[in-house]
N, C-alpha and C. Protein backbone atom coordinates (compact mmCIF):
# COMPACT_ATOMS: atom_id res chain seq x y z
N UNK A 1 94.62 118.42 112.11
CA UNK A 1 93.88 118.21 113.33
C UNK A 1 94.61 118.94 114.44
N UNK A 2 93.74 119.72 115.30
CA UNK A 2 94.11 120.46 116.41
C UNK A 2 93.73 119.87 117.66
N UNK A 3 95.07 119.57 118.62
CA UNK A 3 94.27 118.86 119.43
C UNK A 3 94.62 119.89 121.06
N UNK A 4 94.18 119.27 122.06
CA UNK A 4 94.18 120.25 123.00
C UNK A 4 94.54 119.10 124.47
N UNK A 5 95.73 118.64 124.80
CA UNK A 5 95.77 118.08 125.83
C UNK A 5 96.42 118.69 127.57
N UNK A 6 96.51 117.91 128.41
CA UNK A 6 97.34 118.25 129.53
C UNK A 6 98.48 118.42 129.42
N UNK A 7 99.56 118.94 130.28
CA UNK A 7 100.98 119.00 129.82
C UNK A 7 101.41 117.85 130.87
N UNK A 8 101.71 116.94 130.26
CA UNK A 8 101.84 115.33 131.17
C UNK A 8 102.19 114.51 130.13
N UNK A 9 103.03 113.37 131.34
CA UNK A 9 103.87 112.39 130.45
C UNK A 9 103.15 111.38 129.92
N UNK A 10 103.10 110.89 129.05
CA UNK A 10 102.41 110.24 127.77
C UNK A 10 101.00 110.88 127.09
N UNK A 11 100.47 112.04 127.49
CA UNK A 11 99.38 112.56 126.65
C UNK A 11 99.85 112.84 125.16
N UNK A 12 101.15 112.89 124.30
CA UNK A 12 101.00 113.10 123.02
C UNK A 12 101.17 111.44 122.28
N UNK A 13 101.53 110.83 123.21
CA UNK A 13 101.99 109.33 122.73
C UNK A 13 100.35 109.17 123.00
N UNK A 14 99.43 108.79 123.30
CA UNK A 14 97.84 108.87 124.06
C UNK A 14 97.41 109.41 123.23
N UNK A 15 97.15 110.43 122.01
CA UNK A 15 96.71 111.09 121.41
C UNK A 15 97.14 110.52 119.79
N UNK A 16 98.53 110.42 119.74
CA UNK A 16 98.96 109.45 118.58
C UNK A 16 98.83 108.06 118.41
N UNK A 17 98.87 107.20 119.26
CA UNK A 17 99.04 106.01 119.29
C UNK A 17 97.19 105.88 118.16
N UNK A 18 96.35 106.06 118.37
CA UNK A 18 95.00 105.83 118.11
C UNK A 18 94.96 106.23 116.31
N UNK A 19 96.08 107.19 116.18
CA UNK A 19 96.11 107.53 114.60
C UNK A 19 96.49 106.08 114.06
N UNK A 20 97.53 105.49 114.54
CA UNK A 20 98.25 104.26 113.59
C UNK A 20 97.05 103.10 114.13
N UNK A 21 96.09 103.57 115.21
CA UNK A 21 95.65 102.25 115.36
C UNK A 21 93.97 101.82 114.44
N UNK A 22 94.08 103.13 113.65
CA UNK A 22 93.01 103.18 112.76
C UNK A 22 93.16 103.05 111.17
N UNK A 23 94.53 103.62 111.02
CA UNK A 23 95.06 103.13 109.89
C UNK A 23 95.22 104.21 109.28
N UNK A 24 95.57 105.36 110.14
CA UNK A 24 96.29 106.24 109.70
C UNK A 24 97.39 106.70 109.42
N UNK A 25 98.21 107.31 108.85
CA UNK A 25 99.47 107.99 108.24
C UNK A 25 100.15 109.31 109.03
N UNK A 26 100.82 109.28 109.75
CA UNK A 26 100.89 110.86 110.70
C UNK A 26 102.67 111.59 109.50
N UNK A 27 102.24 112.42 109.14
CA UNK A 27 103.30 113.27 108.19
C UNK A 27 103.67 114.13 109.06
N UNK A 28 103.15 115.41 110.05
CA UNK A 28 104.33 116.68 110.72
C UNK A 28 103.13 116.31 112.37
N UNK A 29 103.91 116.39 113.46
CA UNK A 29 103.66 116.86 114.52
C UNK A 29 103.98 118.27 114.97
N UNK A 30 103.05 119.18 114.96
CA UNK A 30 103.70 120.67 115.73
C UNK A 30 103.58 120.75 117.15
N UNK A 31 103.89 120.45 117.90
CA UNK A 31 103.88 120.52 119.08
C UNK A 31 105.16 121.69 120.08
N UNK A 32 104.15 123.10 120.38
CA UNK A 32 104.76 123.99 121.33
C UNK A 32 104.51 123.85 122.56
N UNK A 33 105.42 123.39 123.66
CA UNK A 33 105.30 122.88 124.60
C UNK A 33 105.17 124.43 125.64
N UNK A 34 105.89 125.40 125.25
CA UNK A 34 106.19 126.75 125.35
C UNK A 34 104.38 127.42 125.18
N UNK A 35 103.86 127.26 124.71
CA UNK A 35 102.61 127.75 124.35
C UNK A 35 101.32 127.35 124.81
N UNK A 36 100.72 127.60 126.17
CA UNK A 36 99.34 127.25 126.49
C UNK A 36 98.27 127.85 125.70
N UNK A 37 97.18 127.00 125.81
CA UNK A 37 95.81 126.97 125.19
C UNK A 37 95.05 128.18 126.35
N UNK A 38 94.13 128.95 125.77
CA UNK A 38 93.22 129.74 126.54
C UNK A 38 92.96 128.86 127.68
N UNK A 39 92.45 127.63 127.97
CA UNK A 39 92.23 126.99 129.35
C UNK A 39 93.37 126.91 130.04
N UNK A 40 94.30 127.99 130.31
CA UNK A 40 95.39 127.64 131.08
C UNK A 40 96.60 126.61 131.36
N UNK A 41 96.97 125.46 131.87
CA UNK A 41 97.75 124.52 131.58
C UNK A 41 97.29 123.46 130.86
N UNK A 42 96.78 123.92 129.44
CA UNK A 42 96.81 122.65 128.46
C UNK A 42 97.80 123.18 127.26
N UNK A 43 97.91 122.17 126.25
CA UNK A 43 99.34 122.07 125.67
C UNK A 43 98.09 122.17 124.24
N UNK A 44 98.61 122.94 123.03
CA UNK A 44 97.77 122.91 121.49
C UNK A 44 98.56 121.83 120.70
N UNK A 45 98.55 121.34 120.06
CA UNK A 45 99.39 119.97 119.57
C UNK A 45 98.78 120.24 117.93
N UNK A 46 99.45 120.38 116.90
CA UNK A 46 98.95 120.29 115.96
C UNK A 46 99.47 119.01 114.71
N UNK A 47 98.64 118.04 114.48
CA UNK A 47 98.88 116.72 113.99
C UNK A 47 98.01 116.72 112.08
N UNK A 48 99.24 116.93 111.25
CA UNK A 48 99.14 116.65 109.97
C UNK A 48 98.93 115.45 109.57
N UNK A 49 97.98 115.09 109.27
CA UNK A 49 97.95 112.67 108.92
C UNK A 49 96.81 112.94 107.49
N UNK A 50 97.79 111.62 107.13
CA UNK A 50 96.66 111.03 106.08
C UNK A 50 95.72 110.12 106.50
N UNK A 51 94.54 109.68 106.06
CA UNK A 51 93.43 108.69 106.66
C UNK A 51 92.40 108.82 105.74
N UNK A 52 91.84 107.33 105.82
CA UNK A 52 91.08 107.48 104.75
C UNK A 52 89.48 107.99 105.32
N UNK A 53 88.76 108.83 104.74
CA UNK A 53 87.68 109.61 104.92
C UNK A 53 86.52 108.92 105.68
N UNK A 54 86.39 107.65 105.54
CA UNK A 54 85.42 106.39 106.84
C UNK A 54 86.43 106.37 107.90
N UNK A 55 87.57 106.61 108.17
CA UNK A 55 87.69 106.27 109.25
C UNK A 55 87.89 107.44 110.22
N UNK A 56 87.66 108.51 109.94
CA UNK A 56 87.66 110.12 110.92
C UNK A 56 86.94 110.05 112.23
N UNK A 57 85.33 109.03 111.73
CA UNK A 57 84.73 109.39 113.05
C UNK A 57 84.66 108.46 113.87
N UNK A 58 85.74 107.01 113.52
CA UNK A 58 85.96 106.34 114.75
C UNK A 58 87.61 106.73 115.18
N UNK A 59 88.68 107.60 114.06
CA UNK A 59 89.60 108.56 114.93
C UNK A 59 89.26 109.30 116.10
N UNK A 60 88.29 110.09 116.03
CA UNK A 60 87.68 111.26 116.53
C UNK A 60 87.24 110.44 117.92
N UNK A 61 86.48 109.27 118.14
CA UNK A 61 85.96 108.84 118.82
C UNK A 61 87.02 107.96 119.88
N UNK A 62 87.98 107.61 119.47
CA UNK A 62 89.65 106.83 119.78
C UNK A 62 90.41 107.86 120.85
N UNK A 63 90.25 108.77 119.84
CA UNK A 63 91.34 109.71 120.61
C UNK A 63 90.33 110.87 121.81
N UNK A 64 89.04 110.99 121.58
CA UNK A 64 87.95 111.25 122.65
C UNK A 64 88.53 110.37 124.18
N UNK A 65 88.34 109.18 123.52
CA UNK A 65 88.37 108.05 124.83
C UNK A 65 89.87 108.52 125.45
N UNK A 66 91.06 108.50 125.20
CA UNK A 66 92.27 108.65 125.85
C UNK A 66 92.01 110.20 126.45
N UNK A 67 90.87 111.18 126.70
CA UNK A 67 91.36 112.08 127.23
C UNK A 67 91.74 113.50 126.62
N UNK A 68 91.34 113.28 125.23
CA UNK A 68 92.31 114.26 124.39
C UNK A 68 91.22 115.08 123.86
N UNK A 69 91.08 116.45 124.19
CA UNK A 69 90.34 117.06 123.46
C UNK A 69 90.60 117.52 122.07
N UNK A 70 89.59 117.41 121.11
CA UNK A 70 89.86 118.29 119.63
C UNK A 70 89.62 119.29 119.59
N UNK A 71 90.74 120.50 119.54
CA UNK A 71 89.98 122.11 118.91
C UNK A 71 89.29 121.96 117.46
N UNK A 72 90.02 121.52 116.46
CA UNK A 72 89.78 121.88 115.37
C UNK A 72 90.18 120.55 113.99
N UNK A 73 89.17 120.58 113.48
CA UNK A 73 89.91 119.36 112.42
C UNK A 73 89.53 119.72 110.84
N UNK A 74 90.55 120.07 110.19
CA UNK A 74 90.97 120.27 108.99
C UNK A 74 90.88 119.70 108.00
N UNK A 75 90.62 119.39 106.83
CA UNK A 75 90.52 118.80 105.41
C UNK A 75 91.65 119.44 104.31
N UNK A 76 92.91 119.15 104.38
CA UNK A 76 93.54 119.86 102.94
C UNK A 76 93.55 118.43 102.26
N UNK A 77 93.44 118.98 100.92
CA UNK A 77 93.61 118.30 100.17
C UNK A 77 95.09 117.29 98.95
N UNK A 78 95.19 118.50 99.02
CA UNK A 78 96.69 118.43 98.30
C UNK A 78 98.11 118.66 99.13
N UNK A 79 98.87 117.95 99.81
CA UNK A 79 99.82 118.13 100.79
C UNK A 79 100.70 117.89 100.00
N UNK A 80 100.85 117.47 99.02
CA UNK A 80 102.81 117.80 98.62
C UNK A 80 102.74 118.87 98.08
N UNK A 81 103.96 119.39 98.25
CA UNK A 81 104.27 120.43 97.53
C UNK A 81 105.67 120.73 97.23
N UNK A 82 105.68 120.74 95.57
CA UNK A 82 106.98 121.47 95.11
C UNK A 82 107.05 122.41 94.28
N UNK A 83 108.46 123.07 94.42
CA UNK A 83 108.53 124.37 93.83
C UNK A 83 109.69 124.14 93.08
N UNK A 84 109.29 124.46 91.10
CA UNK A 84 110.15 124.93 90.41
C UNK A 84 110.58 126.03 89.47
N UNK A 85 111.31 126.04 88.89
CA UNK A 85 111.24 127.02 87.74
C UNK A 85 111.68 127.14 86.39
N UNK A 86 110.72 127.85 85.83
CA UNK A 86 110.64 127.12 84.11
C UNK A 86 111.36 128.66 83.40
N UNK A 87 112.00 128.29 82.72
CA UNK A 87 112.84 129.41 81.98
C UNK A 87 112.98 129.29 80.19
N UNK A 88 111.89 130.57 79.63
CA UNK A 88 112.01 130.79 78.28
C UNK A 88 110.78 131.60 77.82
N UNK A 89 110.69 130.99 76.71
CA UNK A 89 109.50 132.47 75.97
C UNK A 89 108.14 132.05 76.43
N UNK A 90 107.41 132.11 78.37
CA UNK A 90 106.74 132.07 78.66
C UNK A 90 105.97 132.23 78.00
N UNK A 91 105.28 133.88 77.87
CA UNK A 91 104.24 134.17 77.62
C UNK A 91 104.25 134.07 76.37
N UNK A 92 105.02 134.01 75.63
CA UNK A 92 104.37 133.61 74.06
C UNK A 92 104.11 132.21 73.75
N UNK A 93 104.72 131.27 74.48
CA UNK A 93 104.04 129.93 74.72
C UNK A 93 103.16 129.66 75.39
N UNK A 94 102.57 130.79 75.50
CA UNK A 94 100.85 130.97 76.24
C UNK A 94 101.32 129.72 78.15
N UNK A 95 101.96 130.79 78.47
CA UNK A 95 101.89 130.39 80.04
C UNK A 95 100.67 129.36 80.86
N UNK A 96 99.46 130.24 80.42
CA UNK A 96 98.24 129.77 81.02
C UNK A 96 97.97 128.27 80.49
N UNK A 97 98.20 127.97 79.40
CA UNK A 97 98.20 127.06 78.86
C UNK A 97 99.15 125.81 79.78
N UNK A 98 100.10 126.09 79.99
CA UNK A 98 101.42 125.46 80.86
C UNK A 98 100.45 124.59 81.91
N UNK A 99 99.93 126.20 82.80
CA UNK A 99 99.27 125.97 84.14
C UNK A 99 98.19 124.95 84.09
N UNK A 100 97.27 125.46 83.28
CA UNK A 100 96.23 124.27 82.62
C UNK A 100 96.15 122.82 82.47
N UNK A 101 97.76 122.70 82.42
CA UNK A 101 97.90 121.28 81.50
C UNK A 101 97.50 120.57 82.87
N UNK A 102 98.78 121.03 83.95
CA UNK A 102 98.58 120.19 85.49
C UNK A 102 97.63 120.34 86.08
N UNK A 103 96.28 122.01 86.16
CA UNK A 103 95.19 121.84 86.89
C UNK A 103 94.17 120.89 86.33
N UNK A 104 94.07 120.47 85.51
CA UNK A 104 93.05 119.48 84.67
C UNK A 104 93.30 118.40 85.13
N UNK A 105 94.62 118.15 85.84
CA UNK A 105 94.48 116.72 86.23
C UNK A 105 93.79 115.83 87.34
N UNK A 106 93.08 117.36 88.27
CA UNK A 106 92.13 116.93 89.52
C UNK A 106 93.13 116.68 90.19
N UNK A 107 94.17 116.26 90.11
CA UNK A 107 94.98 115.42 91.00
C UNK A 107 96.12 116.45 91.63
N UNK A 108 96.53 117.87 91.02
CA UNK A 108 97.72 118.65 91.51
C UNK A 108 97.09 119.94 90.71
N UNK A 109 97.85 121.15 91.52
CA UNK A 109 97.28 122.36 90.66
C UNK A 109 98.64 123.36 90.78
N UNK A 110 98.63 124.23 89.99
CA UNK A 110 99.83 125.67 90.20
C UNK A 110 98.86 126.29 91.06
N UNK A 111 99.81 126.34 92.63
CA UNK A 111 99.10 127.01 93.16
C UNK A 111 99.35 128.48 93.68
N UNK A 112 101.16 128.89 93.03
CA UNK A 112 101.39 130.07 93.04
C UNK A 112 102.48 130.04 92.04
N UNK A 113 102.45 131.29 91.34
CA UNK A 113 103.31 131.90 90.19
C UNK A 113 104.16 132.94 90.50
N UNK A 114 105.28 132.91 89.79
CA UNK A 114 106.21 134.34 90.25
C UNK A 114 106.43 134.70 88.72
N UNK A 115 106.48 135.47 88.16
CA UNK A 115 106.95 135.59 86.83
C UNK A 115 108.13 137.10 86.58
N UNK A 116 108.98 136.76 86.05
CA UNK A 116 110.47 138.14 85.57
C UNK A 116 110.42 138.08 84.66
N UNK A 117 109.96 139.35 83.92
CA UNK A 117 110.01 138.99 82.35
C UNK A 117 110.82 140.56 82.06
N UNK A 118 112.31 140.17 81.65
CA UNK A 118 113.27 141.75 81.45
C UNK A 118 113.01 142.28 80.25
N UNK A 119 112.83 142.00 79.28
CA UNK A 119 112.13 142.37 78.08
C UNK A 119 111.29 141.94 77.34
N UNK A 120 110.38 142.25 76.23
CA UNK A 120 109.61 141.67 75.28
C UNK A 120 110.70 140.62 74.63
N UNK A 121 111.56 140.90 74.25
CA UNK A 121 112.17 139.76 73.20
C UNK A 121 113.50 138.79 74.12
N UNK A 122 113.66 138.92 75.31
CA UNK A 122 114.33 138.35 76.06
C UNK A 122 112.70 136.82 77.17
N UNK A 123 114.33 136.35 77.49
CA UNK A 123 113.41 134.97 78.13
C UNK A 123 112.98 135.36 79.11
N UNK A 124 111.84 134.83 79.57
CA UNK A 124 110.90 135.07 80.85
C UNK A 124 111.57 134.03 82.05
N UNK A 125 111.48 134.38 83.41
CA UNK A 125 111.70 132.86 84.28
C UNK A 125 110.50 133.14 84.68
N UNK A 126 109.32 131.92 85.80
CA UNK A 126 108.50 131.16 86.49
C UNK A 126 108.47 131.05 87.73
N UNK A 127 108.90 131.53 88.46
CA UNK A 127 108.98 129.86 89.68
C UNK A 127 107.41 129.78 90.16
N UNK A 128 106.75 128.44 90.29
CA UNK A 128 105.85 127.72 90.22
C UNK A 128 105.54 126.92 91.48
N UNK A 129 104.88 126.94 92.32
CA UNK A 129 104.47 126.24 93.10
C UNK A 129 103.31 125.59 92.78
N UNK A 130 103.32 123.54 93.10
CA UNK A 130 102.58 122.78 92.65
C UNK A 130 102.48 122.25 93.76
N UNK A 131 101.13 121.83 93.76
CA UNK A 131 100.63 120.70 95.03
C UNK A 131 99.72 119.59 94.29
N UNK A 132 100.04 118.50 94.97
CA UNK A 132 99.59 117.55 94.34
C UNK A 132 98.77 116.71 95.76
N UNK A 133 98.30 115.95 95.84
CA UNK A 133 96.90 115.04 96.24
C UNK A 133 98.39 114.17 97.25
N UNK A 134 99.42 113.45 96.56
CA UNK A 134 100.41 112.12 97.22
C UNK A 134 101.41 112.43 96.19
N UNK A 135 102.20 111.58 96.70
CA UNK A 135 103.65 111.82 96.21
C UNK A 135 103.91 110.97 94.38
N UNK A 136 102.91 110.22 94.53
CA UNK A 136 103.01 109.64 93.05
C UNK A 136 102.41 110.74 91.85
N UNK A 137 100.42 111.42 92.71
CA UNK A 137 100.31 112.63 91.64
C UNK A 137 101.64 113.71 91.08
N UNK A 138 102.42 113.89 92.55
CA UNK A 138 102.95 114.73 91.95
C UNK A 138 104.40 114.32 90.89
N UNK A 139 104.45 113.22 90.75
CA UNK A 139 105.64 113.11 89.92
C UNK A 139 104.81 112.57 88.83
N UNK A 140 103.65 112.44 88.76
CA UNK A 140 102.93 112.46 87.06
C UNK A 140 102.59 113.71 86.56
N UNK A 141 102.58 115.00 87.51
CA UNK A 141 102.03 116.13 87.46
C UNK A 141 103.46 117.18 86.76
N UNK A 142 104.47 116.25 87.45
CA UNK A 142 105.98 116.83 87.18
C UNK A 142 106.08 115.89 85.99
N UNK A 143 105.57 114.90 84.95
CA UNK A 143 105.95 114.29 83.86
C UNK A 143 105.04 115.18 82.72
N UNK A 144 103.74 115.85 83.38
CA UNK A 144 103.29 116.31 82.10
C UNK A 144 104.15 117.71 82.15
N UNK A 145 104.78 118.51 83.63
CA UNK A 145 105.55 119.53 82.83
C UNK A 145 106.72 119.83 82.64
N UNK A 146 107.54 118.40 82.34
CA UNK A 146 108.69 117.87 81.85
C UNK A 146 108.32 118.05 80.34
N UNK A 147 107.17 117.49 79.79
CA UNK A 147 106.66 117.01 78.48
C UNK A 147 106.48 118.68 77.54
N UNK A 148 105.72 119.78 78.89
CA UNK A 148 105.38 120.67 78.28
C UNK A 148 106.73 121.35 77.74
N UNK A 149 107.55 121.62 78.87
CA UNK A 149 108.88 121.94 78.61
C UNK A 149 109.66 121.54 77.56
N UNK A 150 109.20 120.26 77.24
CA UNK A 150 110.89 120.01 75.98
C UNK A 150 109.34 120.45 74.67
N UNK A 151 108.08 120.47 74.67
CA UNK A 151 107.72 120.64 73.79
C UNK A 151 107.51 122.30 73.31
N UNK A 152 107.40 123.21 74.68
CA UNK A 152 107.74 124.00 73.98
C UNK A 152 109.23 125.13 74.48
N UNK A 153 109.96 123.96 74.58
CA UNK A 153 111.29 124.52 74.78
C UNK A 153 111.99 125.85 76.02
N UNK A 154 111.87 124.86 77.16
CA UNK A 154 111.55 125.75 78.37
C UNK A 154 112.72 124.87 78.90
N UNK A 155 113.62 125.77 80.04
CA UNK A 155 114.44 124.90 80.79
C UNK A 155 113.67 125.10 81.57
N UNK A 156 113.64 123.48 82.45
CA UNK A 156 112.71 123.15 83.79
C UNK A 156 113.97 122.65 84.64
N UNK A 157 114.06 123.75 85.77
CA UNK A 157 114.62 123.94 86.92
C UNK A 157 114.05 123.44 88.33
N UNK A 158 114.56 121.75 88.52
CA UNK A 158 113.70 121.28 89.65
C UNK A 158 114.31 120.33 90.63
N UNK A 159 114.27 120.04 91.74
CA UNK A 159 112.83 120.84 92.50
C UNK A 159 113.62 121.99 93.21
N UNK A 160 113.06 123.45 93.45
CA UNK A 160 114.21 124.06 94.11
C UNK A 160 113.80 123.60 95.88
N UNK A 161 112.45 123.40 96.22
CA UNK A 161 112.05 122.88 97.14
C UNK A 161 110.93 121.86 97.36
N UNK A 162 110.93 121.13 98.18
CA UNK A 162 110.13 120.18 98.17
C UNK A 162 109.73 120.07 99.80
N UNK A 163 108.28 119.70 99.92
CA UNK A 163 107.50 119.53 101.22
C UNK A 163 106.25 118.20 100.77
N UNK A 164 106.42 117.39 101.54
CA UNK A 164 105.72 116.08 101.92
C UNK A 164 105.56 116.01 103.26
């Protein structure tokens, strides 16, 4: 959610307070205080939250009332994200197959691949970026490719990074 307020004391507390009072979850505040909006002295505020999908348009309507304009409001789906890397005879353990196992689960997907592969008969490395739905998908998403790994004999190198 993009929001668009005055540069004044309590407009981001005025703009947040209405997230927790709906029963929302607030995860990153971006706020450049340094950076005006095309209307001249207003402030862009950008607010990452979880909430459940009935309650947006009495958010929307909460944070209307305090004053706060919305530029823009967003839908991602999958906000965690971690990055690891899997090391061995990738592609002859049919890689795609790997990727497959976690996009089937609806719940997390590979959403970027790096692959080094120095020779045909030498080991391949991965690194893998996964996003998952909440922090529980992704450690069931990280159990099926724990599972894939010892089954088909891959060192799994994790997490090298992690974002929630």
């Amino acid at each position: 959610m993009r929001l668009e307020m005055r540069d004044a004391p309590g407009q981001l507390v005025a703009a947040l307070r209405p997230i927790s009072e709906v029963g929302g979850n607030i995860i990153a505040v971006i706020h450049q205080r340094d950076k005006k909006t095309a209307r001249g002295e207003m402030l862009s505020v950008q607010i990452v939250l979880e909430l459940p999908d009935q309650k947006l348009s009495e958010l929307i309507r909460v944070i209307r009332e305090q004053g706060v304009h919305i530029l823009a409001i967003g839908h991602e789906r999958l906000l965690y994200e971690r990055t690891v890397i899997v090391i061995g005879h990738l592609i002859h353990t049919d890689l795609g197959d790997t990727v497959d196992r976690i996009d089937r689960t609806g719940f997390a997907e590979v959403t970027a691949l790096q692959i080094a592969m120095p020779a045909i008969t030498q080991v391949s490395s991965a690194r893998l970026v996964i996003k998952a739905i909440n922090r529980q998908d992704m450690e069931q998403a990280m159990e099926i490719l724990r599972a894939v790994a010892k089954e088909k004999e891959f060192l799994l190198v994790e997490p090298l990074e992690e974002i929630a």
